[in-house]
PDB file of N, CA and C in Angstrom:
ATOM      1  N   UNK A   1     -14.953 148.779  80.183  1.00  0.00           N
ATOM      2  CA  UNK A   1     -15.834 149.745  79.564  1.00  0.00           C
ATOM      3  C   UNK A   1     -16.796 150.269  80.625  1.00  0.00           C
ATOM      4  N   UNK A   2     -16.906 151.382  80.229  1.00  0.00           N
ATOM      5  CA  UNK A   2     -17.691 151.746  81.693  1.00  0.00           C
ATOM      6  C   UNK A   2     -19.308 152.273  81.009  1.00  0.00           C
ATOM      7  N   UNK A   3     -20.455 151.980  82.515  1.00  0.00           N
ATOM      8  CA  UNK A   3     -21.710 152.016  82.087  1.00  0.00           C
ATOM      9  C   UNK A   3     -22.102 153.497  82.012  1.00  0.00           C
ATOM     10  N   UNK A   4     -22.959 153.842  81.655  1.00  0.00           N
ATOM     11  CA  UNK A   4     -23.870 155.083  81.469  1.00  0.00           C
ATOM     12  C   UNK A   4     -25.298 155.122  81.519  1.00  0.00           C
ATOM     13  N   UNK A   5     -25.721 155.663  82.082  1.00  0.00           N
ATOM     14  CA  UNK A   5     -27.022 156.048  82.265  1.00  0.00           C
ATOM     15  C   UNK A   5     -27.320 157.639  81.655  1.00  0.00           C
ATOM     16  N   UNK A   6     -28.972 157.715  81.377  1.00  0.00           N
ATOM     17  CA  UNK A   6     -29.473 158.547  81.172  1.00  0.00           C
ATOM     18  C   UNK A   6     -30.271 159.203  82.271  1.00  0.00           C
ATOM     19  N   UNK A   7     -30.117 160.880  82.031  1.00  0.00           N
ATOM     20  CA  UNK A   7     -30.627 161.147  83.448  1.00  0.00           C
ATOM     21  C   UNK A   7     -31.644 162.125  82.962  1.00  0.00           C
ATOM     22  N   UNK A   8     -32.753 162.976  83.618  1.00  0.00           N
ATOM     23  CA  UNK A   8     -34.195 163.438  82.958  1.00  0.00           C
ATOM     24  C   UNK A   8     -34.308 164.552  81.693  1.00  0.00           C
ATOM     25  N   UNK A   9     -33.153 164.698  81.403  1.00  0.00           N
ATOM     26  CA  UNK A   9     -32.605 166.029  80.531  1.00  0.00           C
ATOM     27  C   UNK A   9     -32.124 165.410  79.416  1.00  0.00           C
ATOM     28  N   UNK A  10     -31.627 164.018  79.423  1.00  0.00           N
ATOM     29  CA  UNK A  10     -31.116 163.392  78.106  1.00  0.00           C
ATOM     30  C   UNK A  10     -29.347 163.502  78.162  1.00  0.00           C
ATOM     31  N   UNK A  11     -28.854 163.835  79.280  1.00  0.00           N
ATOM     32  CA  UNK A  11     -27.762 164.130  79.130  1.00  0.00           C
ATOM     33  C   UNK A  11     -26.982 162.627  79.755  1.00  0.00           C
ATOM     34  N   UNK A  12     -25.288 162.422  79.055  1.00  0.00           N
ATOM     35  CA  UNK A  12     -25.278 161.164  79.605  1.00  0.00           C
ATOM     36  C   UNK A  12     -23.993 161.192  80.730  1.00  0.00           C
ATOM     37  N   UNK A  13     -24.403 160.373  81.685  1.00  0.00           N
ATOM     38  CA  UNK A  13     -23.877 160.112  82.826  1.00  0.00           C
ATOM     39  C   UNK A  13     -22.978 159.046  83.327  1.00  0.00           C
ATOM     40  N   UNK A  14     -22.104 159.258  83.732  1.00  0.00           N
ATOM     41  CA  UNK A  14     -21.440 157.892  84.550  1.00  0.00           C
ATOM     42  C   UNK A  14     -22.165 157.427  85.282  1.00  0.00           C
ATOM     43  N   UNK A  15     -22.658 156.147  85.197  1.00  0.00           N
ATOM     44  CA  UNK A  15     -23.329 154.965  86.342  1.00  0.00           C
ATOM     45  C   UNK A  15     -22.727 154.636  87.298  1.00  0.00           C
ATOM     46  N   UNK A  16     -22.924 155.048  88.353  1.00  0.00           N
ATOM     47  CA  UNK A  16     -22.477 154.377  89.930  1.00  0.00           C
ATOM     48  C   UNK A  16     -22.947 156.026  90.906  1.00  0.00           C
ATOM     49  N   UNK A  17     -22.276 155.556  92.184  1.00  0.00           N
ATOM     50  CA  UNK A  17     -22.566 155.851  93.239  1.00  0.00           C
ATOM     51  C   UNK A  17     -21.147 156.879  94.312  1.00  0.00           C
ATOM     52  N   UNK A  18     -20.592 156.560  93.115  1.00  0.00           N
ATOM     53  CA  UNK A  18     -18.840 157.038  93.989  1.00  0.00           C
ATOM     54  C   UNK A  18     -18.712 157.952  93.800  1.00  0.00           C
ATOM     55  N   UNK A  19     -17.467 158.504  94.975  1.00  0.00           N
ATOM     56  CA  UNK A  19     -17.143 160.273  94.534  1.00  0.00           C
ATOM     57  C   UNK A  19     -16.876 160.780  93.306  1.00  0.00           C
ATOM     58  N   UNK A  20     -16.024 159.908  92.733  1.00  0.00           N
ATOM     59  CA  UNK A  20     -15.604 160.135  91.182  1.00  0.00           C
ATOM     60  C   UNK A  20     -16.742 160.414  89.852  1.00  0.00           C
ATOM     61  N   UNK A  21     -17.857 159.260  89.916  1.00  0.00           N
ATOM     62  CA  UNK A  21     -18.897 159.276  89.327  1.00  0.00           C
ATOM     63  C   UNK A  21     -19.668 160.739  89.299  1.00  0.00           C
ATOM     64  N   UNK A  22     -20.116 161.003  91.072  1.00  0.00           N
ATOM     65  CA  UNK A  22     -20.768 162.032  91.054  1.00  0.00           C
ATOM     66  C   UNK A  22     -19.842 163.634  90.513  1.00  0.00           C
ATOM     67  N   UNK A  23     -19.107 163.548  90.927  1.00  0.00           N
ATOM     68  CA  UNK A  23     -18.151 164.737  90.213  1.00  0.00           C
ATOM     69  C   UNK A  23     -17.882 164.654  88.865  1.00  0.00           C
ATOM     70  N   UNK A  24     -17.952 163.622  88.021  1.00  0.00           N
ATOM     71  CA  UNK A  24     -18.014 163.505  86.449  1.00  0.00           C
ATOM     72  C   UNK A  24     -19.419 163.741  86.213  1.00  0.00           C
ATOM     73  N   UNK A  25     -20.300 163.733  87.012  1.00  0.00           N
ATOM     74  CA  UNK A  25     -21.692 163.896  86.371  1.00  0.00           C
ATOM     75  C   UNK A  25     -22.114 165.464  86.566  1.00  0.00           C
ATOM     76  N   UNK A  26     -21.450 165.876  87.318  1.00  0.00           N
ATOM     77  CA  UNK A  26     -21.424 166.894  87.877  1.00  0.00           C
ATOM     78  C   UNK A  26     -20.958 168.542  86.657  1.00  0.00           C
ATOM     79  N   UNK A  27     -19.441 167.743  86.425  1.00  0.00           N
ATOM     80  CA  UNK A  27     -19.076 168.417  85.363  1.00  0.00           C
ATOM     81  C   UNK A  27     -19.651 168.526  84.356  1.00  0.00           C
ATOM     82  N   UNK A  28     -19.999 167.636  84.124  1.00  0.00           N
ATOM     83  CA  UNK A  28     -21.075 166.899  82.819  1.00  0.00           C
ATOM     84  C   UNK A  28     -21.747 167.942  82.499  1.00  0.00           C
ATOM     85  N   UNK A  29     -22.795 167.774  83.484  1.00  0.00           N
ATOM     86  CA  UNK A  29     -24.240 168.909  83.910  1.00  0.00           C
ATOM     87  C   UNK A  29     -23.644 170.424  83.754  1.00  0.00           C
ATOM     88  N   UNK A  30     -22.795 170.817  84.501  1.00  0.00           N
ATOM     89  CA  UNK A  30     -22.063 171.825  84.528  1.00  0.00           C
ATOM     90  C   UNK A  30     -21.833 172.387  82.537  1.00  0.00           C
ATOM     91  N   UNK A  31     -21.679 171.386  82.337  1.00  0.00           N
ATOM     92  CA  UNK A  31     -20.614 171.749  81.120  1.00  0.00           C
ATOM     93  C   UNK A  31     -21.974 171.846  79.948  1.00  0.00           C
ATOM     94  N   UNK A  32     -22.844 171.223  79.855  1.00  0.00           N
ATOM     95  CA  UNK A  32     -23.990 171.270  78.830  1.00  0.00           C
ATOM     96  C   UNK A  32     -25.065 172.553  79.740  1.00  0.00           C
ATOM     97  N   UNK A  33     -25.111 173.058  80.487  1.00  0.00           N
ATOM     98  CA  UNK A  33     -25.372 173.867  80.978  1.00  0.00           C
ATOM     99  C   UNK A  33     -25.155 175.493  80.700  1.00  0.00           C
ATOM    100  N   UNK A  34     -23.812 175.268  80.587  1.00  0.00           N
ATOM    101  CA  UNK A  34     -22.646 176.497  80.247  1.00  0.00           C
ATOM    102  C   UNK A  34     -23.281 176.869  78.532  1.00  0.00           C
ATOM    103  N   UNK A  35     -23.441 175.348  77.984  1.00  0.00           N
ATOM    104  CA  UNK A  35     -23.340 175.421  76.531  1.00  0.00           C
ATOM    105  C   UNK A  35     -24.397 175.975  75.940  1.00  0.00           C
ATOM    106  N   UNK A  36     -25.468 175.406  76.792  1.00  0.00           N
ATOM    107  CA  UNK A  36     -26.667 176.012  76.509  1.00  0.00           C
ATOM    108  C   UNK A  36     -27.403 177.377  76.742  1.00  0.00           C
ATOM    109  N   UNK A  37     -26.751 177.677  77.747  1.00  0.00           N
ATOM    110  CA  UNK A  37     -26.748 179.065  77.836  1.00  0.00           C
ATOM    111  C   UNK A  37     -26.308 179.794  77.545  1.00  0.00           C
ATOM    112  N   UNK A  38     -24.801 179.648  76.863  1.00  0.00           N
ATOM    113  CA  UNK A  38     -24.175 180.482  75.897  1.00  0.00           C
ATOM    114  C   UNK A  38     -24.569 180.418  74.681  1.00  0.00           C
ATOM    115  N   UNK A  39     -25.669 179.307  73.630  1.00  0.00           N
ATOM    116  CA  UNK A  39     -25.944 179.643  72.364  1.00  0.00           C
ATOM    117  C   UNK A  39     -27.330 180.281  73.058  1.00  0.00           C
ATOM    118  N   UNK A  40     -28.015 179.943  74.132  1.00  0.00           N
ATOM    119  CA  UNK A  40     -29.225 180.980  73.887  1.00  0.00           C
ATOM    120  C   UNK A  40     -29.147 182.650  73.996  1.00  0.00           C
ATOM    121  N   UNK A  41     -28.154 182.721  74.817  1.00  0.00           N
ATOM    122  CA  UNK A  41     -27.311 184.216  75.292  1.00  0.00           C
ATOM    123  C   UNK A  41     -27.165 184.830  73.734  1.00  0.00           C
ATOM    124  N   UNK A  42     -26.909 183.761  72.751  1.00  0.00           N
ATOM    125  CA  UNK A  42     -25.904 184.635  71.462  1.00  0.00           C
ATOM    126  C   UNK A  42     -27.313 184.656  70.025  1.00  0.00           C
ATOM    127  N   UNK A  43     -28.234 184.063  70.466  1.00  0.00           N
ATOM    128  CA  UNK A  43     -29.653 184.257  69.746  1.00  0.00           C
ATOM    129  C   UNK A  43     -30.140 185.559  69.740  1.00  0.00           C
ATOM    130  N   UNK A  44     -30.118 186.714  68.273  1.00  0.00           N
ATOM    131  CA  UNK A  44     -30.836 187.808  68.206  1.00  0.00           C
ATOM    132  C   UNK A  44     -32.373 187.715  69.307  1.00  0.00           C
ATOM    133  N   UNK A  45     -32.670 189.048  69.236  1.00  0.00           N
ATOM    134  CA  UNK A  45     -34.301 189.036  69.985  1.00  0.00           C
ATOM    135  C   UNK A  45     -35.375 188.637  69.225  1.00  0.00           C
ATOM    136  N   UNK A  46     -35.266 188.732  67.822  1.00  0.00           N
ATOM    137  CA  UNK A  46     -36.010 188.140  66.983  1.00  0.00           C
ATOM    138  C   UNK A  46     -36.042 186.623  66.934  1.00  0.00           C
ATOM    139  N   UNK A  47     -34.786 185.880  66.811  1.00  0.00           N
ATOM    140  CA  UNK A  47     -34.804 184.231  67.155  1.00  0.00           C
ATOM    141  C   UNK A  47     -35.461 184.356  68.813  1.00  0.00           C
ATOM    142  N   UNK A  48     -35.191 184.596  69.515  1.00  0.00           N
ATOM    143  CA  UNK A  48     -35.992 184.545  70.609  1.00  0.00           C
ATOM    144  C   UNK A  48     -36.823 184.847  70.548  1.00  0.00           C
ATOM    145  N   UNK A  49     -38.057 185.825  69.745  1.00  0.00           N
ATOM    146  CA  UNK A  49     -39.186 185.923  69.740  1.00  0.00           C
ATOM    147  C   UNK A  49     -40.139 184.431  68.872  1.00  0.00           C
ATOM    148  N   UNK A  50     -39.194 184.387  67.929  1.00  0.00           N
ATOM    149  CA  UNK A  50     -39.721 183.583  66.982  1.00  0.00           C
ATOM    150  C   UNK A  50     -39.750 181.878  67.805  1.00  0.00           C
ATOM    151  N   UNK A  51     -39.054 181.901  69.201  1.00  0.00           N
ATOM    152  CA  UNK A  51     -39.004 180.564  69.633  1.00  0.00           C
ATOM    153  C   UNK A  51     -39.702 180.407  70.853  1.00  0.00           C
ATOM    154  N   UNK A  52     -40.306 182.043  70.968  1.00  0.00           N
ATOM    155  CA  UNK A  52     -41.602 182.095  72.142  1.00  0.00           C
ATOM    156  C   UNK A  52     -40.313 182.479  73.879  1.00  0.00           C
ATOM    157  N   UNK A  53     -39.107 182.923  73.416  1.00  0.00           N
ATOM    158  CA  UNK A  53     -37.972 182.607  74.627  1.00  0.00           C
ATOM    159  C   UNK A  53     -38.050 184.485  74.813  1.00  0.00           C
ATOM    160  N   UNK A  54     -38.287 184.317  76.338  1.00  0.00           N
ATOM    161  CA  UNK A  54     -38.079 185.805  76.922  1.00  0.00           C
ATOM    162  C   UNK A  54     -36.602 185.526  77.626  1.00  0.00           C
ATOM    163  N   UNK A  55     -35.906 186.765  77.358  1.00  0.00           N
ATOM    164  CA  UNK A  55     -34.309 186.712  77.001  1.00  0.00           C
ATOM    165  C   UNK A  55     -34.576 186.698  78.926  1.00  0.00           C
ATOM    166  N   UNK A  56     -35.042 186.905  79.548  1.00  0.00           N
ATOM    167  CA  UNK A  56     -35.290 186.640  81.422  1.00  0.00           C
ATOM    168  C   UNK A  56     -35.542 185.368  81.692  1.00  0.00           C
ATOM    169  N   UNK A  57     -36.139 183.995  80.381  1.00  0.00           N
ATOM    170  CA  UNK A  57     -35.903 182.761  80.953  1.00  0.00           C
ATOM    171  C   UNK A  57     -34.875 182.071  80.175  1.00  0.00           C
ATOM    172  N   UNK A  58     -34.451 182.610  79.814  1.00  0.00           N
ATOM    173  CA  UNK A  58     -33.046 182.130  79.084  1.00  0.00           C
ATOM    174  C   UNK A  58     -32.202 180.958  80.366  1.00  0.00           C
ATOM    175  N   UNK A  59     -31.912 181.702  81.497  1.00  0.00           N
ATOM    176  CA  UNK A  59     -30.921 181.046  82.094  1.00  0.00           C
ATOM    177  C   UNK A  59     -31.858 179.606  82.928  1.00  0.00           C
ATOM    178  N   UNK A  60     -33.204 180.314  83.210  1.00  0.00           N
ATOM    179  CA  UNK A  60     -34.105 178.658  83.628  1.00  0.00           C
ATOM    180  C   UNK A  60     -34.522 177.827  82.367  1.00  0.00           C
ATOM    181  N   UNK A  61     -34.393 177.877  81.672  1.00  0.00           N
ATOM    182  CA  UNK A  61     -34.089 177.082  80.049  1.00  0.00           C
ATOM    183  C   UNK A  61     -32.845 176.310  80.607  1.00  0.00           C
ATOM    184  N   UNK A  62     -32.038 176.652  80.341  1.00  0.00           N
ATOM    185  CA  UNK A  62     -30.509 176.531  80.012  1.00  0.00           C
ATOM    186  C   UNK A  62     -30.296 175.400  81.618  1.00  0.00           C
ATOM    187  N   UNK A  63     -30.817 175.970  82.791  1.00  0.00           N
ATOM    188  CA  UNK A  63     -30.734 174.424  83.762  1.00  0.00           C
ATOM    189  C   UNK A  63     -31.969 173.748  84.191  1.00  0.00           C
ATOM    190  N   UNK A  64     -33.043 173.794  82.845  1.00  0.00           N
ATOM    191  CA  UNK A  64     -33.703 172.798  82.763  1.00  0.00           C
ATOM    192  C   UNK A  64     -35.111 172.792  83.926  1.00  0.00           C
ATOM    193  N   UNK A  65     -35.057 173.962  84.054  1.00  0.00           N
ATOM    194  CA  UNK A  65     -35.896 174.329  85.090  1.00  0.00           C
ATOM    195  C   UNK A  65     -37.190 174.835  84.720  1.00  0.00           C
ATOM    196  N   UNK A  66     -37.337 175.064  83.234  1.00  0.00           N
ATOM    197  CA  UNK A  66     -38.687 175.920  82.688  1.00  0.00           C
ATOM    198  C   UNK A  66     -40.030 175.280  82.518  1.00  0.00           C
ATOM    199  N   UNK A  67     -40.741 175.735  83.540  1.00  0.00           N
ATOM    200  CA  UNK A  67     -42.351 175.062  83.573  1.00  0.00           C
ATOM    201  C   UNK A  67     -42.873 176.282  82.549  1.00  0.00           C
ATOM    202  N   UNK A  68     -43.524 175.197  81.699  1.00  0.00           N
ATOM    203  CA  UNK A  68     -44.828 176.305  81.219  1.00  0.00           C
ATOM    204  C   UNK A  68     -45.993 175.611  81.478  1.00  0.00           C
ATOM    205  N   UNK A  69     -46.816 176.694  81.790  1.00  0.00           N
ATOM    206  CA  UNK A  69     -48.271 176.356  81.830  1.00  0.00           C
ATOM    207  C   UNK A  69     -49.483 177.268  81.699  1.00  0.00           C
TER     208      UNK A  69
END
């Protein structure tokens, strides 16, 4: 059975250190990335208004990159 870790986004990861690991985590990231930016992409401007989301930080949303302050 293999381990998993959690990494700062909540997303879950293969545990270790190997090429294999990092390229499954990789995809991983890749792949909830894709996902998330395709349901925020498909949100009217009104759901985006109503969730405070300017359709220009959509894609730093989506890789987890959005500071507010």
């Amino acid at each position: 059975m293999a381990d998993v870790t959690f990494n700062s986004i909540g997303a879950v990861a293969p545990a270790g250190n190997g090429f294999v690991a990092r390229v499954r985590t990789w995809m991983h990231n890749r792949a909830e990335y894709r996902r998330t930016l395709s349901e925020l992409r498909n949100l009217d401007r009104r759901t985006l208004d109503d969730l405070g989301i300017a359709p220009s930080d959509i894609e730093a949303i989506a890789r987890g990159r959005m500071v507010r302050g």
